[in-house]
Protein backbone atom coordinates (compact mmCIF):
# COMPACT_ATOMS: atom_id res chain seq x y z
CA UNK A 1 108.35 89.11 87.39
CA UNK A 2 104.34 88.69 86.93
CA UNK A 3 103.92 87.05 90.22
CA UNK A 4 106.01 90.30 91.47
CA UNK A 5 104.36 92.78 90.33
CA UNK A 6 100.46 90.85 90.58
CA UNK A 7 101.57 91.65 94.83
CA UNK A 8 103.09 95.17 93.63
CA UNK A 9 99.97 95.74 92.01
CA UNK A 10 97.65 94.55 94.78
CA UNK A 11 99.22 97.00 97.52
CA UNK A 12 99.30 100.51 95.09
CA UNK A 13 96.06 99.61 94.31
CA UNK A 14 94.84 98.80 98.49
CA UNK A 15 97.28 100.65 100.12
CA UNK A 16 99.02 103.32 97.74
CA UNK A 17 95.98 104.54 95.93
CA UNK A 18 94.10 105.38 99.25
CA UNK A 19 96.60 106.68 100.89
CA UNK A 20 97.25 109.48 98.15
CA UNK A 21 93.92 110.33 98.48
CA UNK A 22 93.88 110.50 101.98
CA UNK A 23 97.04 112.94 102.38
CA UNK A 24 95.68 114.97 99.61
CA UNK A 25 92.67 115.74 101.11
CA UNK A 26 94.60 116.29 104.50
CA UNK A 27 96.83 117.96 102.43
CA UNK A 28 93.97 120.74 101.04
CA UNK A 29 92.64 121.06 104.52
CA UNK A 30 96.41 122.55 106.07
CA UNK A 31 97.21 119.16 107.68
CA UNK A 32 101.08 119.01 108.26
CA UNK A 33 100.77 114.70 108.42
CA UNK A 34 98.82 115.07 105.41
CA UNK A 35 101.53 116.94 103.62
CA UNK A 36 104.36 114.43 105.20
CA UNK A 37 102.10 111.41 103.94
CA UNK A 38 101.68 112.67 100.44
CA UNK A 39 105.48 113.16 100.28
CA UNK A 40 106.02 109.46 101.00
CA UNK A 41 103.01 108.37 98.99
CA UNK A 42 104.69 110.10 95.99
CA UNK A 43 107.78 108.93 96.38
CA UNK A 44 106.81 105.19 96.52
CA UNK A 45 104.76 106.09 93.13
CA UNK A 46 107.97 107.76 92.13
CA UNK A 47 110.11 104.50 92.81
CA UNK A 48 107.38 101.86 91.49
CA UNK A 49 106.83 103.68 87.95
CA UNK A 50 110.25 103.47 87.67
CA UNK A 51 111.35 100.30 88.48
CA UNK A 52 108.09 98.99 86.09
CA UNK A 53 109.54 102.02 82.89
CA UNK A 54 113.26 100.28 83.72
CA UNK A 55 112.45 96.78 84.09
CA UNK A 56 109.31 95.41 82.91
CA UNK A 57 109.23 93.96 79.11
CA UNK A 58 107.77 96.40 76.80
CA UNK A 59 103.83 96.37 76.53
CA UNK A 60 100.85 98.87 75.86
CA UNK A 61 101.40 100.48 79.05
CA UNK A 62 104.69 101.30 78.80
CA UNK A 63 103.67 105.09 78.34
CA UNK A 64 101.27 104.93 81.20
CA UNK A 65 104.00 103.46 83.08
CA UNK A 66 106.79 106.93 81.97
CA UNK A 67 103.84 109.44 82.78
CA UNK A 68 103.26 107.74 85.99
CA UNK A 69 107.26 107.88 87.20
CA UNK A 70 107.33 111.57 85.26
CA UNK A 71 103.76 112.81 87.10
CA UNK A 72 105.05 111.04 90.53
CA UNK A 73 108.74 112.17 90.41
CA UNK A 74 108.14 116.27 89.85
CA UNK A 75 104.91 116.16 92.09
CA UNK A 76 107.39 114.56 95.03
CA UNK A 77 110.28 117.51 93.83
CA UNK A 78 107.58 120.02 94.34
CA UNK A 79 105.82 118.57 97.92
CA UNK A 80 109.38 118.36 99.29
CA UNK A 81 110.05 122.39 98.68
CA UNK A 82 106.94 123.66 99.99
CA UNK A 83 107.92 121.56 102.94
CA UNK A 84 111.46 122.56 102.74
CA UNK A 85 110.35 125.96 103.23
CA UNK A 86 108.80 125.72 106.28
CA UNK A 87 111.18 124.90 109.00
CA UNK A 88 109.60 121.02 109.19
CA UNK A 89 111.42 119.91 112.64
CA UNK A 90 109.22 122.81 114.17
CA UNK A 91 106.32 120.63 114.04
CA UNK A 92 108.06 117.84 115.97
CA UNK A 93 107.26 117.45 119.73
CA UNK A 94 110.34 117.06 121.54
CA UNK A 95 109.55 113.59 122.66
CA UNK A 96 110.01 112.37 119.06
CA UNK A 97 112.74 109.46 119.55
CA UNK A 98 114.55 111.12 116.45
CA UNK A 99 118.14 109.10 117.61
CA UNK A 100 116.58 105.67 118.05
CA UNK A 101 114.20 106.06 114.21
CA UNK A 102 117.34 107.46 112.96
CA UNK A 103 120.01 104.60 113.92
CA UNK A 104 117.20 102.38 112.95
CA UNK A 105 117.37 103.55 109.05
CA UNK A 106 121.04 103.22 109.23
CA UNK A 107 121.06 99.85 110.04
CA UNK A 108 118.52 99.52 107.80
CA UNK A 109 120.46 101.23 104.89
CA UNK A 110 123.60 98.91 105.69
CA UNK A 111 121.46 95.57 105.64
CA UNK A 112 120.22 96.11 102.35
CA UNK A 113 123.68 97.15 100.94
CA UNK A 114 125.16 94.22 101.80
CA UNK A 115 122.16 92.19 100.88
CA UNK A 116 122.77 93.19 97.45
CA UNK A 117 126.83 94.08 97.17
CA UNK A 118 126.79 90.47 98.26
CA UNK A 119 124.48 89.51 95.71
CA UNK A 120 127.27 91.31 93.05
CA UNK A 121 130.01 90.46 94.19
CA UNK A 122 129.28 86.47 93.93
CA UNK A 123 128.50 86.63 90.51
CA UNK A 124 131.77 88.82 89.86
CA UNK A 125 133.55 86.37 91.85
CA UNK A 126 132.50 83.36 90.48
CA UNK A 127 132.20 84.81 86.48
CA UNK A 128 128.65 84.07 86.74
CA UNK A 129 125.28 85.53 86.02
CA UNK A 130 123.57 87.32 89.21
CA UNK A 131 121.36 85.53 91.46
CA UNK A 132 117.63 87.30 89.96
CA UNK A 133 118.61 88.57 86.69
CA UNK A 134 116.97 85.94 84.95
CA UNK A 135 115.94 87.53 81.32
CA UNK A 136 117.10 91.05 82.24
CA UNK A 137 120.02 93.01 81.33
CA UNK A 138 120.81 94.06 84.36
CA UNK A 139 119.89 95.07 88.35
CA UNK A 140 117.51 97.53 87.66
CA UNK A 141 116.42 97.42 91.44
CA UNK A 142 119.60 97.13 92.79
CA UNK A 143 120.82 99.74 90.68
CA UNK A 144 117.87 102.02 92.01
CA UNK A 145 118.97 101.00 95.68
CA UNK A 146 122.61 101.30 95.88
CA UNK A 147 122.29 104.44 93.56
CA UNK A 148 119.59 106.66 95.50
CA UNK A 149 117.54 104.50 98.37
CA UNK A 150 120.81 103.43 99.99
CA UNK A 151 122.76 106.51 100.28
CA UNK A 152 119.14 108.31 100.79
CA UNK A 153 118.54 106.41 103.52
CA UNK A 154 121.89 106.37 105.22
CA UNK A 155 122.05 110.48 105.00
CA UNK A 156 118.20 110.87 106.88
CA UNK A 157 119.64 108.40 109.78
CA UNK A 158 122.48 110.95 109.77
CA UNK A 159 120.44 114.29 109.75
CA UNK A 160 118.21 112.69 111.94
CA UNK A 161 120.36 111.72 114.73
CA UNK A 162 121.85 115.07 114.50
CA UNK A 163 118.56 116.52 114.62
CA UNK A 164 118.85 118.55 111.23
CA UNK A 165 115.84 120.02 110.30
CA UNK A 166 116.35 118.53 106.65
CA UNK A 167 116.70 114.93 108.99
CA UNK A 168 113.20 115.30 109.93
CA UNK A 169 111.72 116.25 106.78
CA UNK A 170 113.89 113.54 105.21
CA UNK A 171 112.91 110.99 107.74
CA UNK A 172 109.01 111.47 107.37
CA UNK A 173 109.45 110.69 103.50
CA UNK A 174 111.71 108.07 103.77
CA UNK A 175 109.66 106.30 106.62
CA UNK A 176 106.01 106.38 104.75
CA UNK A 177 107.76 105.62 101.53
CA UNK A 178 109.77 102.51 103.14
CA UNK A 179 106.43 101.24 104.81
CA UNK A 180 104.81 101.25 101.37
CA UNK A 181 107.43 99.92 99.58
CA UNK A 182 108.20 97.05 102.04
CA UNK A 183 104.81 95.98 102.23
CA UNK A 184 104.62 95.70 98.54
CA UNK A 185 108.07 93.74 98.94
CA UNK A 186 106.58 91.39 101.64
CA UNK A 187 103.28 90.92 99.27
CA UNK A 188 106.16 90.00 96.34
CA UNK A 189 107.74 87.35 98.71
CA UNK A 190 104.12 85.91 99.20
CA UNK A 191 103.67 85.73 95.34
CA UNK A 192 106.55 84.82 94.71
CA UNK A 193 106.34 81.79 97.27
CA UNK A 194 102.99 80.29 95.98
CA UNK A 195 103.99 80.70 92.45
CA UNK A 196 107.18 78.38 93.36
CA UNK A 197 110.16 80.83 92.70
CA UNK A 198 112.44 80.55 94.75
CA UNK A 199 113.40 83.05 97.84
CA UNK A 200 116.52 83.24 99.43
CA UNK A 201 116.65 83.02 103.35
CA UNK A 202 117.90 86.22 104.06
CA UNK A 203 115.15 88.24 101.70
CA UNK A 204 112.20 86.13 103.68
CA UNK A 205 113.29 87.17 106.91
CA UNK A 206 114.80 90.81 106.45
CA UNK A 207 112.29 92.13 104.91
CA UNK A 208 109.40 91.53 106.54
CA UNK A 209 111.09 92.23 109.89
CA UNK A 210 112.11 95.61 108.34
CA UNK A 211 108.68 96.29 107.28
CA UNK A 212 107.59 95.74 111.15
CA UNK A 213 109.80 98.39 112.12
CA UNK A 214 109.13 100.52 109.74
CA UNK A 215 105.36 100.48 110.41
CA UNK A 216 106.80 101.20 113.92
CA UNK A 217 108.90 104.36 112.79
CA UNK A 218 105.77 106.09 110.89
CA UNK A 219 103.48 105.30 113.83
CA UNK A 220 105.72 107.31 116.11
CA UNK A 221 106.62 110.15 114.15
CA UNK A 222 103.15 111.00 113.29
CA UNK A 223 102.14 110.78 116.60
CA UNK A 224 104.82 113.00 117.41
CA UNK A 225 104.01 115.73 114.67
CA UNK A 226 101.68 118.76 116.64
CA UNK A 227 99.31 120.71 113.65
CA UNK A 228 99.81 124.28 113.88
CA UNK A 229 96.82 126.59 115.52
């Protein structure tokens, strides 16, 4: 876990931190991106304070850590109404490949829920411990995933193919909040390689090929979002 979260760490504190800053301050000045990228930002702070309240051994900070998820979690609630009340897909240029981003998360919600349903159902098959629950009493993360990312991520695709106006204000969140969270994952898989522990296959490749595409997603649909005036 310490080599984990030293990479977790390292990107809120290079890529997260700035990049609240930045959509706030687009945010103040009207900027619809800046209001899309502060809904992501917030809702990889939501995610990370609450995979380090649920999973991390107690410590000093474990109160930091519950304001944090708290502060993050009803900041995101309140970003996505004032969005929700403004019609989102109407700033969306038409050339916005909302099909293509949109199969794209539901492959990407199906890879990572057999990534880990696979991960369960071993150890339930073979009346064993799971494969990364070392100390713990149980899959926080995976919990988190197949609970809320998974299903999350699966109804956006949906919306979005469908071109539902929640699909678009869905996707924008789910896509900066997947290209923050992935890059913290790939910095993990670093840490976690030159500490020594051990990676499987399948983690080392998927994710870091998911964080490409990703990267790709949020580049094209905030090139495809047109400011109003």
């Amino acid at each position: 876990m310490a080599a984990q979260a030293k990479a977790q760490d390292g990107v809120t504190l290079l890529l997260g931190i700035p990049l609240l800053l930045v959509s706030l301050v687009m945010s103040f000045r009207g900027r619809v991106r800046g209001r899309l990228l502060l809904a992501g930002a917030l809702g990889y702070f939501t995610y990370t304070y609450a995979s380090y309240s649920f999973l991390s051994m107690y410590n000093n900070l474990f109160l930091i850590y519950v304001i944090l998820f708290s502060a993050s979690l009803f900041a995101f609630i309140l970003t996505l109404l004032s969005l929700e009340r403004e019609r989102v897909e109407r700033f969306f240029k038409h050339s916005l490949p909302a099909r293509s981003i949109g199969f794209f998360l539901l492959f990407i919600a199906f890879m990572v829920m057999m990534l880990w349903l696979g991960r369960i159902a071993n150890s339930i098959r073979q009346g064993t411990a799971p494969e990364g629950l070392e100390h713990y009493s149980t899959l926080v993360i995976q919990a988190l995933d197949l609970a809320i990312v998974v299903p999350l991520t699966a109804i956006t695709g949906v919306l979005l193919i469908r071109r539902r106006s929640y699909g678009y204000l869905l996707a924008s969140v789910v896509i900066v909040k997947a290209a923050a969270m992935l890059t913290a994952i790939t910095a993990m898989i670093i840490g976690m390689l030159r500490a020594g522990v051990s990676v499987s296959t399948v983690e080392l490749v998927v994710f870091p090929v998911f964080n490409l595409g990703v990267v790709v997603c949020l580049y094209l649909v905030l090139s495809n979002v047109q400011e109003p005036g």
